[in-house]
N, C-alpha and C. Protein backbone atom coordinates (compact mmCIF):
# COMPACT_ATOMS: atom_id res chain seq x y z
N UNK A 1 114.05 97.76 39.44
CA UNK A 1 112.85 98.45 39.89
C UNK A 1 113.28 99.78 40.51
N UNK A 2 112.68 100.77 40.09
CA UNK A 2 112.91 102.04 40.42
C UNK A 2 112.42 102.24 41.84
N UNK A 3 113.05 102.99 42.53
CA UNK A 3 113.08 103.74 44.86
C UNK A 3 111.41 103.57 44.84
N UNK A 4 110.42 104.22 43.99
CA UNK A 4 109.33 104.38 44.31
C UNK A 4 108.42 103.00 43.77
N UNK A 5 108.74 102.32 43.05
CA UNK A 5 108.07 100.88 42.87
C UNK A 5 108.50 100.07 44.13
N UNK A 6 109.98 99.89 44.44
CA UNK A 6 109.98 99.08 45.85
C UNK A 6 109.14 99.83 47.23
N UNK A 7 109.61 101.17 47.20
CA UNK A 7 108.15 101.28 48.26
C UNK A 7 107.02 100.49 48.19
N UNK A 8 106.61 101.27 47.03
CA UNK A 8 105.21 100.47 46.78
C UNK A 8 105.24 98.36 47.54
N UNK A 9 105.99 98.67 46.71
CA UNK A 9 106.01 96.96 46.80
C UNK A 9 105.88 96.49 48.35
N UNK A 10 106.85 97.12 49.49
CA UNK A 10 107.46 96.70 50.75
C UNK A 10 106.10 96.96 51.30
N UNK A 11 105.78 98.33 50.68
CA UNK A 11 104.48 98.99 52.08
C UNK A 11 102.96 97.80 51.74
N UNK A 12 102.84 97.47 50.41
CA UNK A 12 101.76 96.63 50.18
C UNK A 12 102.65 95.33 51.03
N UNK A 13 103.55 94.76 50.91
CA UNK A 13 103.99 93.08 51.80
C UNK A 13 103.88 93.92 53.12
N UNK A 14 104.19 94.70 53.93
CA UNK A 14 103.62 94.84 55.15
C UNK A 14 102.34 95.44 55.34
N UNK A 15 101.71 95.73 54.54
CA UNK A 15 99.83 95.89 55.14
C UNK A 15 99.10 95.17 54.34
N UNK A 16 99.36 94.32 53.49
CA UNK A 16 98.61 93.48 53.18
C UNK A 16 97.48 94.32 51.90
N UNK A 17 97.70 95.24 51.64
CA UNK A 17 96.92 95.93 50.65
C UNK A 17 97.56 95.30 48.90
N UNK A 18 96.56 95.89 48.05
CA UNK A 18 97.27 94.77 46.72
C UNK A 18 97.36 96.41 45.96
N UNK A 19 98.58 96.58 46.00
CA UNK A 19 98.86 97.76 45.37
C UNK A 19 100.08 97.50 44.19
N UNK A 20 100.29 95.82 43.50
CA UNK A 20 101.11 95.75 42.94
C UNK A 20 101.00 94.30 42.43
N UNK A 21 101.00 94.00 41.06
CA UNK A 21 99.96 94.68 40.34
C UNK A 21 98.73 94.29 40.45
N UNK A 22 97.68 95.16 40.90
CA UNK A 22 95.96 94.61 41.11
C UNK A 22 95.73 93.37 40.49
N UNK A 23 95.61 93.62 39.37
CA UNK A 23 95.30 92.36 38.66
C UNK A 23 96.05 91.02 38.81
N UNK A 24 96.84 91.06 38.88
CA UNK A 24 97.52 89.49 38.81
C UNK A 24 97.23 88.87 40.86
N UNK A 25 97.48 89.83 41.55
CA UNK A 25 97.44 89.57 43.18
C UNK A 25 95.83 89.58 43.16
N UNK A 26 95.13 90.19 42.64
CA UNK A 26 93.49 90.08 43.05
C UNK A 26 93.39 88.71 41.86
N UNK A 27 93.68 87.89 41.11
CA UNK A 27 93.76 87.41 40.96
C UNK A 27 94.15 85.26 41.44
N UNK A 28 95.51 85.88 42.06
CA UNK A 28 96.32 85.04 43.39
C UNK A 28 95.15 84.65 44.64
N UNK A 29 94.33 86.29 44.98
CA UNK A 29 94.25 86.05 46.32
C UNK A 29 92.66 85.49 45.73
N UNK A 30 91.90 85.06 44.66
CA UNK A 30 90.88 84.82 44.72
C UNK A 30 90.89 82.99 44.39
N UNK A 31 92.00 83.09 43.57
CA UNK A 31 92.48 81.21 43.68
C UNK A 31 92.79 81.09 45.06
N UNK A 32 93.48 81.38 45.84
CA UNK A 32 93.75 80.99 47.23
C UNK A 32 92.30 80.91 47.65
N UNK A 33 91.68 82.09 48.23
CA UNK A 33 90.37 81.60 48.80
C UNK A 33 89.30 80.54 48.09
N UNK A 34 88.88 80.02 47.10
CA UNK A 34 88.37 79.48 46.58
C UNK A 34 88.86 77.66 46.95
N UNK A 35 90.65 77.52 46.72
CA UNK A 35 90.61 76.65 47.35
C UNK A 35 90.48 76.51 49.05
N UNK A 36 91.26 77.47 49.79
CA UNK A 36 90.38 77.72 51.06
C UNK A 36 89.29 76.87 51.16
N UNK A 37 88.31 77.43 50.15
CA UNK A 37 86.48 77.37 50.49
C UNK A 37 86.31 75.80 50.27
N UNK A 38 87.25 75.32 49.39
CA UNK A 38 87.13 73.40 49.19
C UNK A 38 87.12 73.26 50.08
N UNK A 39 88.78 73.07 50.81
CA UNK A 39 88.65 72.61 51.82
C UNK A 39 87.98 72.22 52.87
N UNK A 40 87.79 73.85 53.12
CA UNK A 40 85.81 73.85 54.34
C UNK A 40 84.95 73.23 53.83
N UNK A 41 84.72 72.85 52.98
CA UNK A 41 83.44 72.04 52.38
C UNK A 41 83.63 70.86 52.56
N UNK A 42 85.06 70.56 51.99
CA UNK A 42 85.05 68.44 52.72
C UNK A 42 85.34 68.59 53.74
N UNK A 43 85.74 69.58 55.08
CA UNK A 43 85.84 69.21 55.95
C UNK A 43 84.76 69.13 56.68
N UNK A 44 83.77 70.42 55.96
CA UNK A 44 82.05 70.28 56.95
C UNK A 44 81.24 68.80 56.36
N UNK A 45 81.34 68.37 55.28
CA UNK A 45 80.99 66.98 54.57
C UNK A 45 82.01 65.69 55.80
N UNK A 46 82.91 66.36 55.83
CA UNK A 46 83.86 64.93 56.87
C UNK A 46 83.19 64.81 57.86
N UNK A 47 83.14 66.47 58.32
CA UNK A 47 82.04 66.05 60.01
C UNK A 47 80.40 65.66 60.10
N UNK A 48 80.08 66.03 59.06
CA UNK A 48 78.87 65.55 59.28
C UNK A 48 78.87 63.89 58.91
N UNK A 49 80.08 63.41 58.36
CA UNK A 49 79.62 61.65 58.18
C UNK A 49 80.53 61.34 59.38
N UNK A 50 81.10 62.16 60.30
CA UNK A 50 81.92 61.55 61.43
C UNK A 50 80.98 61.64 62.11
N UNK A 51 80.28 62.28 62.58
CA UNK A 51 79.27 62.73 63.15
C UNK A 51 78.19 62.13 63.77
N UNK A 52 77.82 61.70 62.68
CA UNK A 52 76.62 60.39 62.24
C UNK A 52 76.74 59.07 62.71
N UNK A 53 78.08 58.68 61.87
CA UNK A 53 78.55 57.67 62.28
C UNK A 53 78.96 57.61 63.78
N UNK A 54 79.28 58.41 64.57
CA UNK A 54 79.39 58.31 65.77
C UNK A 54 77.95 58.35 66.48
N UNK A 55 76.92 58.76 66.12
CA UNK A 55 75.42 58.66 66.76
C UNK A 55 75.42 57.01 66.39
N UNK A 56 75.41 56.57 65.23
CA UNK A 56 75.12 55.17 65.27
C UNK A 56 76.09 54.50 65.68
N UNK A 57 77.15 54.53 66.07
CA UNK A 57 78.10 53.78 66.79
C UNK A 57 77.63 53.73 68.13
N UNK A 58 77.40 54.70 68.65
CA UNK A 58 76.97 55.27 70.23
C UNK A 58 75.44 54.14 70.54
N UNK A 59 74.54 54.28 69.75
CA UNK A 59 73.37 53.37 69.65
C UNK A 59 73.60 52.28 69.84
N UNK A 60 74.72 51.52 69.04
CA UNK A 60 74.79 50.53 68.72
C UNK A 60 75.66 49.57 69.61
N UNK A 61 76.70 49.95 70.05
CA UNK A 61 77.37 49.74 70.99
C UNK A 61 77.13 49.78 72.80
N UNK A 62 76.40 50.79 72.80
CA UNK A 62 76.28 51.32 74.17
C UNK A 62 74.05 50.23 74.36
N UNK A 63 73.24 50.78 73.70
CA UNK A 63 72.11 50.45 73.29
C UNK A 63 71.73 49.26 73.02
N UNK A 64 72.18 48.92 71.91
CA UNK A 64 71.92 47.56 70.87
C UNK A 64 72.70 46.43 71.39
N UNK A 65 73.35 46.18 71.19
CA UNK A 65 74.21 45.01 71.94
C UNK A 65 74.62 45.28 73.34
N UNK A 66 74.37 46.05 74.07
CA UNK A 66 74.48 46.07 75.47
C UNK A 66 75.47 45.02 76.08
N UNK A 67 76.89 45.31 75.72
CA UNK A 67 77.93 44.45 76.45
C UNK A 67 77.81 44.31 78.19
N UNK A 68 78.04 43.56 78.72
CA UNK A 68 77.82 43.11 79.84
C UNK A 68 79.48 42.66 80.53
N UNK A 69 80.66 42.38 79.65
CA UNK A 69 81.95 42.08 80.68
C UNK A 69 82.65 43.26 80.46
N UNK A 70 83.27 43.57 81.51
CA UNK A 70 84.36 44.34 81.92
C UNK A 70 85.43 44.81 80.46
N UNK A 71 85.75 43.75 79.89
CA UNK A 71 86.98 43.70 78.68
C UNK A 71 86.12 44.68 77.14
N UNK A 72 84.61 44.56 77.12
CA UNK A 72 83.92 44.77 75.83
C UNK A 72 83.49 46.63 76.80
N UNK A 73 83.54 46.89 77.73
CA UNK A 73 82.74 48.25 78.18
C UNK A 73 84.30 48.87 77.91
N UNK A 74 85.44 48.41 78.30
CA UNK A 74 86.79 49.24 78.11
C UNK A 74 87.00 49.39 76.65
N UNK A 75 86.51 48.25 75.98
CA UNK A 75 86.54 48.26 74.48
C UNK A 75 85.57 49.37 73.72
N UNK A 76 84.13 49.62 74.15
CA UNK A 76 83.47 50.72 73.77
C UNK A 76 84.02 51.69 73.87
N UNK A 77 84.34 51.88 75.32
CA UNK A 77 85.16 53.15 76.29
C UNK A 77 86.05 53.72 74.58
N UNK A 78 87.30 52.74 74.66
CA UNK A 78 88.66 53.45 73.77
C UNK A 78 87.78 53.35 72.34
N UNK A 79 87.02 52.85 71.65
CA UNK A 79 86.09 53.00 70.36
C UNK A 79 85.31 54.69 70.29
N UNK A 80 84.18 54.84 71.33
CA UNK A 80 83.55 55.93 71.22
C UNK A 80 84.11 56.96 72.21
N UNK A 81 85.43 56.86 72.46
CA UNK A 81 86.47 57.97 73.00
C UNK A 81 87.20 58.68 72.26
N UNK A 82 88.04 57.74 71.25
CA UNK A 82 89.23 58.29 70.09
C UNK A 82 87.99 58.78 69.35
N UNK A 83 87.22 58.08 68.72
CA UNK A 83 86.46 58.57 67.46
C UNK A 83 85.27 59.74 67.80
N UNK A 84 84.61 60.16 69.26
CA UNK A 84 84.78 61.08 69.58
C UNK A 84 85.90 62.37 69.39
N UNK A 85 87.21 61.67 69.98
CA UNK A 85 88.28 62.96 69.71
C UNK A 85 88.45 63.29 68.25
N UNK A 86 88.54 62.14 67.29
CA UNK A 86 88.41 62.98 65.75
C UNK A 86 87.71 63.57 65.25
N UNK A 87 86.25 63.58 65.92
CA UNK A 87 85.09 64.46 65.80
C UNK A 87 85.54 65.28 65.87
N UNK A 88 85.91 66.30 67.28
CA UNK A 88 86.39 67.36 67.74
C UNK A 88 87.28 68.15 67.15
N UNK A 89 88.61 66.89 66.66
CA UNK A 89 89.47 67.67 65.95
C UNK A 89 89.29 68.17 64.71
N UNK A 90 87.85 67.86 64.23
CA UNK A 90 87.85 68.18 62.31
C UNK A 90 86.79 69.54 62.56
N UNK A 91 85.77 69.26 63.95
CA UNK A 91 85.38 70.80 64.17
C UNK A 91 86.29 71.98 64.35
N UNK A 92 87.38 71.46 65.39
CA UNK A 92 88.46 72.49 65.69
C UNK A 92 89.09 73.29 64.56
N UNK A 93 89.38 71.72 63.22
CA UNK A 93 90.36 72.37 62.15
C UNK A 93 89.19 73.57 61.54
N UNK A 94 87.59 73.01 61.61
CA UNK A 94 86.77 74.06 60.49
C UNK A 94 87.05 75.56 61.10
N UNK A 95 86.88 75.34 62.33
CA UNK A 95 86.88 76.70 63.29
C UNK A 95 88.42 78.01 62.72
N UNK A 96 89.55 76.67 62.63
CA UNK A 96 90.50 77.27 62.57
C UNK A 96 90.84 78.08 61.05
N UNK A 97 90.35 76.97 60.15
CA UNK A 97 89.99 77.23 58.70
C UNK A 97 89.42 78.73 58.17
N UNK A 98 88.13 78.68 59.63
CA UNK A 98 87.07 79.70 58.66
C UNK A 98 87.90 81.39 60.04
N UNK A 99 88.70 80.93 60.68
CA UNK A 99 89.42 81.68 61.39
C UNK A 99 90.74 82.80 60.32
N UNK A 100 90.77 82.28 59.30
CA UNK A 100 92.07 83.08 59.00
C UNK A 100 91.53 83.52 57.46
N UNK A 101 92.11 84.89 57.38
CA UNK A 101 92.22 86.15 56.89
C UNK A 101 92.76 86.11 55.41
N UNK A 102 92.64 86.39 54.36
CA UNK A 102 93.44 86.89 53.15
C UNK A 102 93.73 88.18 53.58
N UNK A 103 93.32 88.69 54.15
CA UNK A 103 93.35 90.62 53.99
C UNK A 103 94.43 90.98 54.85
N UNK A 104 95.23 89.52 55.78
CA UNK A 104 96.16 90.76 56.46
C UNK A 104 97.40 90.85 55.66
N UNK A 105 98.71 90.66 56.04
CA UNK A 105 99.84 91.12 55.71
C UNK A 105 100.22 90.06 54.71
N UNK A 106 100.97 89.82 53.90
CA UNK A 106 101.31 88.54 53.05
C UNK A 106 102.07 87.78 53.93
N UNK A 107 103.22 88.45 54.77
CA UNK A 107 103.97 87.55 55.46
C UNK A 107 103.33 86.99 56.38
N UNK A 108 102.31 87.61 57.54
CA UNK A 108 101.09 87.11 58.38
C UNK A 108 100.46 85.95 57.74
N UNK A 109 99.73 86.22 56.42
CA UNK A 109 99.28 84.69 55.57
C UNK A 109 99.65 83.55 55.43
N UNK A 110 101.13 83.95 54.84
CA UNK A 110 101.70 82.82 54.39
C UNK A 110 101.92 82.39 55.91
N UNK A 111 102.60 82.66 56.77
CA UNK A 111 102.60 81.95 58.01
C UNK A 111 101.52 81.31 58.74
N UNK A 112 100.35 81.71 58.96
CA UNK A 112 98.55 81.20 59.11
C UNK A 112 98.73 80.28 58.34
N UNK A 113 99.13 80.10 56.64
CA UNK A 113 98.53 79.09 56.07
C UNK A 113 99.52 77.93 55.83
N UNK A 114 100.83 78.23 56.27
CA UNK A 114 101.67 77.06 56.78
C UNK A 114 101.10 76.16 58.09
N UNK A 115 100.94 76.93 58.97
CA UNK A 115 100.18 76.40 60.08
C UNK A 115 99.16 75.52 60.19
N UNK A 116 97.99 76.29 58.94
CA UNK A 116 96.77 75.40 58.90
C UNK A 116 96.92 74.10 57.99
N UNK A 117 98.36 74.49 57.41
CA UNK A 117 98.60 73.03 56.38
C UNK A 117 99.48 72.20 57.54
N UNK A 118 99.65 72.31 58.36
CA UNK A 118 100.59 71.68 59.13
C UNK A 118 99.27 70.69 60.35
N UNK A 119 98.54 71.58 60.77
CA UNK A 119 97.28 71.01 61.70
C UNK A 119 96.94 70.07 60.36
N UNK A 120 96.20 70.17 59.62
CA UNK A 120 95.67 69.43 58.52
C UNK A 120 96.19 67.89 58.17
N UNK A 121 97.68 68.43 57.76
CA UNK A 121 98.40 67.19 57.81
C UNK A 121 98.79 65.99 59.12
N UNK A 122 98.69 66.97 60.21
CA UNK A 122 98.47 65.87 61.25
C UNK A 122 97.31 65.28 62.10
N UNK A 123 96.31 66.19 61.56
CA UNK A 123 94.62 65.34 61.75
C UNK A 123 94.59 63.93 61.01
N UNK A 124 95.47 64.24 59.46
CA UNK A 124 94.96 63.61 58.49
C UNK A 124 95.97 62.21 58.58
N UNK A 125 97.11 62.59 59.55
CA UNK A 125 98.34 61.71 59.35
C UNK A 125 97.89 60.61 61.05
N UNK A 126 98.77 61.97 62.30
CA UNK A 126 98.99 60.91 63.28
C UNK A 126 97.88 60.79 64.05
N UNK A 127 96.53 61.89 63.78
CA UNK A 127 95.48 61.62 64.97
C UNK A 127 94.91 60.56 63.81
N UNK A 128 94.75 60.64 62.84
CA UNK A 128 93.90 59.75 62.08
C UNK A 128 94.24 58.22 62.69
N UNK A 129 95.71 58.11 62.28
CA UNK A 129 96.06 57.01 62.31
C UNK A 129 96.08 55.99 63.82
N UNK A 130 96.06 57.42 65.43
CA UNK A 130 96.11 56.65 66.60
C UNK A 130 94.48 56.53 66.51
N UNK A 131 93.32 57.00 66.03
CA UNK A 131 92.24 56.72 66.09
C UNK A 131 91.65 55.33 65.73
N UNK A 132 92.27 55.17 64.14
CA UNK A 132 91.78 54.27 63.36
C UNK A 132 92.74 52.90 64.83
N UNK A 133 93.77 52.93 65.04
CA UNK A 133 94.76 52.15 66.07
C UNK A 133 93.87 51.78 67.38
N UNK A 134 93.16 52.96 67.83
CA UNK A 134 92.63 52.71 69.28
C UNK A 134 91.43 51.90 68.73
N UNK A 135 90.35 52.18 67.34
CA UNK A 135 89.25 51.81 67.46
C UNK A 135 89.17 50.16 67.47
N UNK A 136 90.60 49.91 66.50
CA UNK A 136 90.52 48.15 66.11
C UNK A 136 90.90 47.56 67.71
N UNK A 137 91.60 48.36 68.47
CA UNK A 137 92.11 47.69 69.73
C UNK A 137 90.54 47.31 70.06
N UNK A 138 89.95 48.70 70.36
CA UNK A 138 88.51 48.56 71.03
C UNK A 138 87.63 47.45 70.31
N UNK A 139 87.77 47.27 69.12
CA UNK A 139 86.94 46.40 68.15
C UNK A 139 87.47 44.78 69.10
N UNK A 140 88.94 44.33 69.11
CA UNK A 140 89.25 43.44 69.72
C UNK A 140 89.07 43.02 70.79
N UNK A 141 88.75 43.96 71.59
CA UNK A 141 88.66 43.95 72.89
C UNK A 141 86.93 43.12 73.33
N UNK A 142 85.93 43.93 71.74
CA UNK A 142 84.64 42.83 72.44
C UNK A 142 84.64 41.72 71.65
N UNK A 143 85.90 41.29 70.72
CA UNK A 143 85.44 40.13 70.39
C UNK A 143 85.18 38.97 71.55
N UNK A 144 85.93 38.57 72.61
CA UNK A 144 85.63 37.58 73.50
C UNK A 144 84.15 37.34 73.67
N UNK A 145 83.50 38.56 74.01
CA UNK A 145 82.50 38.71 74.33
C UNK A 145 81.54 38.29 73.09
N UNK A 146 81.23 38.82 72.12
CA UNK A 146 81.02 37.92 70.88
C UNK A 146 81.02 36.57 70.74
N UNK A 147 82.30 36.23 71.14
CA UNK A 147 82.65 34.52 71.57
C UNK A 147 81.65 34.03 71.72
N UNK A 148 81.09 34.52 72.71
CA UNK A 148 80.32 33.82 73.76
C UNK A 148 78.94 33.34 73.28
N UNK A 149 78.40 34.59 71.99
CA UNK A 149 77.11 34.11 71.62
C UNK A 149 77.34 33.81 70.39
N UNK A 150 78.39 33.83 69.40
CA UNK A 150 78.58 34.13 68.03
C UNK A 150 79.58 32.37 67.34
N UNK A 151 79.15 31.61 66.47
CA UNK A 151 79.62 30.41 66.49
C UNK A 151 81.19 30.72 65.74
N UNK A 152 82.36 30.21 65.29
CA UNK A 152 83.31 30.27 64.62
C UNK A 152 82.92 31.18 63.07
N UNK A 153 82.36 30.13 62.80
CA UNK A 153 82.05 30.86 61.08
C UNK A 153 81.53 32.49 61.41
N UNK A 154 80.61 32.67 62.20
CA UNK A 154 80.35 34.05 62.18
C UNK A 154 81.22 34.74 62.87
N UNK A 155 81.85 34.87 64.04
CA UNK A 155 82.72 35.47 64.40
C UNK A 155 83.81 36.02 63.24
N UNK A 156 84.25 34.50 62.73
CA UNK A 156 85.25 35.02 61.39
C UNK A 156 84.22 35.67 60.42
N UNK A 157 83.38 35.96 59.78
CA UNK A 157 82.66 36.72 59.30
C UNK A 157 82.53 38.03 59.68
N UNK A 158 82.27 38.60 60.94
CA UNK A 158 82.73 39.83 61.55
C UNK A 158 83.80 40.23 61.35
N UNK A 159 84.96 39.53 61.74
CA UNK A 159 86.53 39.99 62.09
C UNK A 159 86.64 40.47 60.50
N UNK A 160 86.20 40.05 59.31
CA UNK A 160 86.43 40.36 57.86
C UNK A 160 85.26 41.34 58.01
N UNK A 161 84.60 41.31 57.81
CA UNK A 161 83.59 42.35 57.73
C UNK A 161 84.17 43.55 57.98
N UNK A 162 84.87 43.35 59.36
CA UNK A 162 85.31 44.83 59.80
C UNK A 162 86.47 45.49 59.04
N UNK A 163 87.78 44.21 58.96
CA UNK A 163 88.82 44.35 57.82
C UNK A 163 88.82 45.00 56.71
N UNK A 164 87.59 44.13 55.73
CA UNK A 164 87.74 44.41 53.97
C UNK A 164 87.13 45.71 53.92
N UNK A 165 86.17 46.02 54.71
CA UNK A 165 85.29 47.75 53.78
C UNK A 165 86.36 48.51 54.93
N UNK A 166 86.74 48.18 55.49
CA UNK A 166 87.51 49.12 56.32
C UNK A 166 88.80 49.71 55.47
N UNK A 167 89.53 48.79 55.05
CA UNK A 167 90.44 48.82 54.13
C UNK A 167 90.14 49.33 52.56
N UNK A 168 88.77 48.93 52.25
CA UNK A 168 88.59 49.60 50.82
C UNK A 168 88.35 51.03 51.15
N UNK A 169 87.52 51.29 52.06
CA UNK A 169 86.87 52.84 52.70
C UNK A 169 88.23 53.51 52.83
N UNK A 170 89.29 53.32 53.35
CA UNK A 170 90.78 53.49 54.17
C UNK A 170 91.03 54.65 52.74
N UNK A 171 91.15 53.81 51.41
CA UNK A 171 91.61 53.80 50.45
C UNK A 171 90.94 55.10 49.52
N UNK A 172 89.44 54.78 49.61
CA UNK A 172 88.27 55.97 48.65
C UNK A 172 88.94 57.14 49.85
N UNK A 173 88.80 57.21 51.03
CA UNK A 173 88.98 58.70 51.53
C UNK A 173 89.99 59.06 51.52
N UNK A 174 91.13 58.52 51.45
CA UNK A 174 92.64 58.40 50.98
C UNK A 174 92.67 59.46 50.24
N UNK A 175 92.09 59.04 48.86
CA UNK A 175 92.01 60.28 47.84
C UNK A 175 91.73 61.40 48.09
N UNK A 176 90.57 61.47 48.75
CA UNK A 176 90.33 62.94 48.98
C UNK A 176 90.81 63.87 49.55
N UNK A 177 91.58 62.77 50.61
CA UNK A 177 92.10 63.84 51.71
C UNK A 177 93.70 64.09 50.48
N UNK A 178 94.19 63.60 49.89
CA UNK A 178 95.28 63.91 49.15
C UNK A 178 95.10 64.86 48.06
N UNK A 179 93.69 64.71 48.17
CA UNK A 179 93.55 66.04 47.10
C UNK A 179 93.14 67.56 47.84
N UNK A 180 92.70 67.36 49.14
CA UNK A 180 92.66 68.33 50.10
C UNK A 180 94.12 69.28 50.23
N UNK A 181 95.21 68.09 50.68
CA UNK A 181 96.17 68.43 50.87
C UNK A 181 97.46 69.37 49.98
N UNK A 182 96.75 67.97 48.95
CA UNK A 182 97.58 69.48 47.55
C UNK A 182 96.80 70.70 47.34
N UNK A 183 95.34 71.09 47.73
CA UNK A 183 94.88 72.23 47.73
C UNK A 183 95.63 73.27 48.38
N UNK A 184 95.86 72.68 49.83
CA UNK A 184 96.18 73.76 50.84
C UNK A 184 97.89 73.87 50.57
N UNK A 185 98.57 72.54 49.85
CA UNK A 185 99.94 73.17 49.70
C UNK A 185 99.84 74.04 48.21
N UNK A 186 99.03 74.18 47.54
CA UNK A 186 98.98 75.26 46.60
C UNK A 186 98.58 76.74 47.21
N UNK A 187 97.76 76.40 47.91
CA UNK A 187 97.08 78.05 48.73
C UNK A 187 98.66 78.82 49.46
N UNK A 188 99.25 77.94 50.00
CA UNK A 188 100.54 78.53 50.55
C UNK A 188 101.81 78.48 49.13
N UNK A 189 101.93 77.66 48.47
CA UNK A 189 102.09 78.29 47.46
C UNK A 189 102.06 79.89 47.14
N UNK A 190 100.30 80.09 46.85
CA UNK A 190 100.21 81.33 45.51
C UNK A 190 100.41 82.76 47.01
N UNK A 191 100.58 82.32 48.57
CA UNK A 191 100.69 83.23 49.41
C UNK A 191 102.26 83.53 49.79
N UNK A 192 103.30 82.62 48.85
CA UNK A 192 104.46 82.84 49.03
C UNK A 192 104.41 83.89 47.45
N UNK A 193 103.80 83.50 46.36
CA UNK A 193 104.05 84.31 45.36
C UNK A 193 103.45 85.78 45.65
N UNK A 194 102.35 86.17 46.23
CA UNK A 194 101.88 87.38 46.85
C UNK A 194 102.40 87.72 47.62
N UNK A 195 103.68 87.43 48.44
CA UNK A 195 104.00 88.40 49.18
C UNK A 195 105.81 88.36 48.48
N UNK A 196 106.09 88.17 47.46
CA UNK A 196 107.01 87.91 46.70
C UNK A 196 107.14 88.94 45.89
């Protein structure tokens, strides 16, 4: 490459302008945002069924069955506490999502979008997983209480109830979020080839 093409080249990777070649980088940077824009979409679709489901958890728990011992109110407590906090954290990630830029520098990008693949992967990995951990504790915690009005056969009917769709559900969102994930490791991908 000829003195005046690497200019070109260096001064577009530090200002973020697409002066090399238009077409193929205006190209790059419109697959990147597009998957971007997935993402935000199952993640505003995630919160609104986290969301929900936490209004009817909240009803139902706190309202509807109105626990009465000590062991089932600590059990709500760590249930509509964690799954509260995953609420928060999938608003936080949208915030952070609809927070970052194609237009600045390539090296600025690609670093933002390592980051946001890195938050992503640990919403999706270790908060997921101490959530789903605290809620079954909390789930255990009112069985006693259950005990008390609920005969053998139904009790064990609950304890599965909660198990099997929990575990099939575990599985359907599984997918998605794995297909989330290879989105955003492609977006950092085509932001290592743009500033390349």
């Amino acid at each position: 490459m000829n003195e005046l093409g690497k200019t070109l080249k260096e001064g577009w990777q530090s200002s973020g302008a697409s002066i090399v070649p238009p077409t193929n980088m205006e190209l790059l940077i419109s697959e990147a945002e597009k998957l971007n824009q997935s993402s935000i979409k199952f993640q505003r679709n995630n919160l609104i069924i986290l969301g929900l489901s936490f209004l009817m958890m909240c009803y139902f728990l706190l309202f509807y069955f109105g626990f009465q011992e000590l062991l089932s109110k600590i059990g709500v407590a760590i249930m509509l506490g964690f799954f509260l906090f995953r609420v928060l954290l999938e608003a936080y990630s949208i915030y952070k999502g609809k927070e970052k830029s194609i237009t600045k520098a390539a090296i600025d990008n690609l670093e933002e979008e390592k980051n946001y693949l890195e938050l992503r992967l640990k919403i999706h990995g270790t908060f997921t997983y101490l959530t789903l951990g605290m809620y079954t504790l909390g789930f255990i915690l009112l069985l006693p209480e259950f005990a008390i009005y609920l005969s053998s056969f139904w009790m064990a009917a609950m304890v599965v109830s909660y198990f099997v769709p929990g575990i099939i559900l575990t599985l359907v969102i599984r997918k998605n979020v794995q297909k989330e994930i290879r989105e955003l490791r492609t977006v950092v991908e085509l932001m290592k080839k743009i500033g390349s």
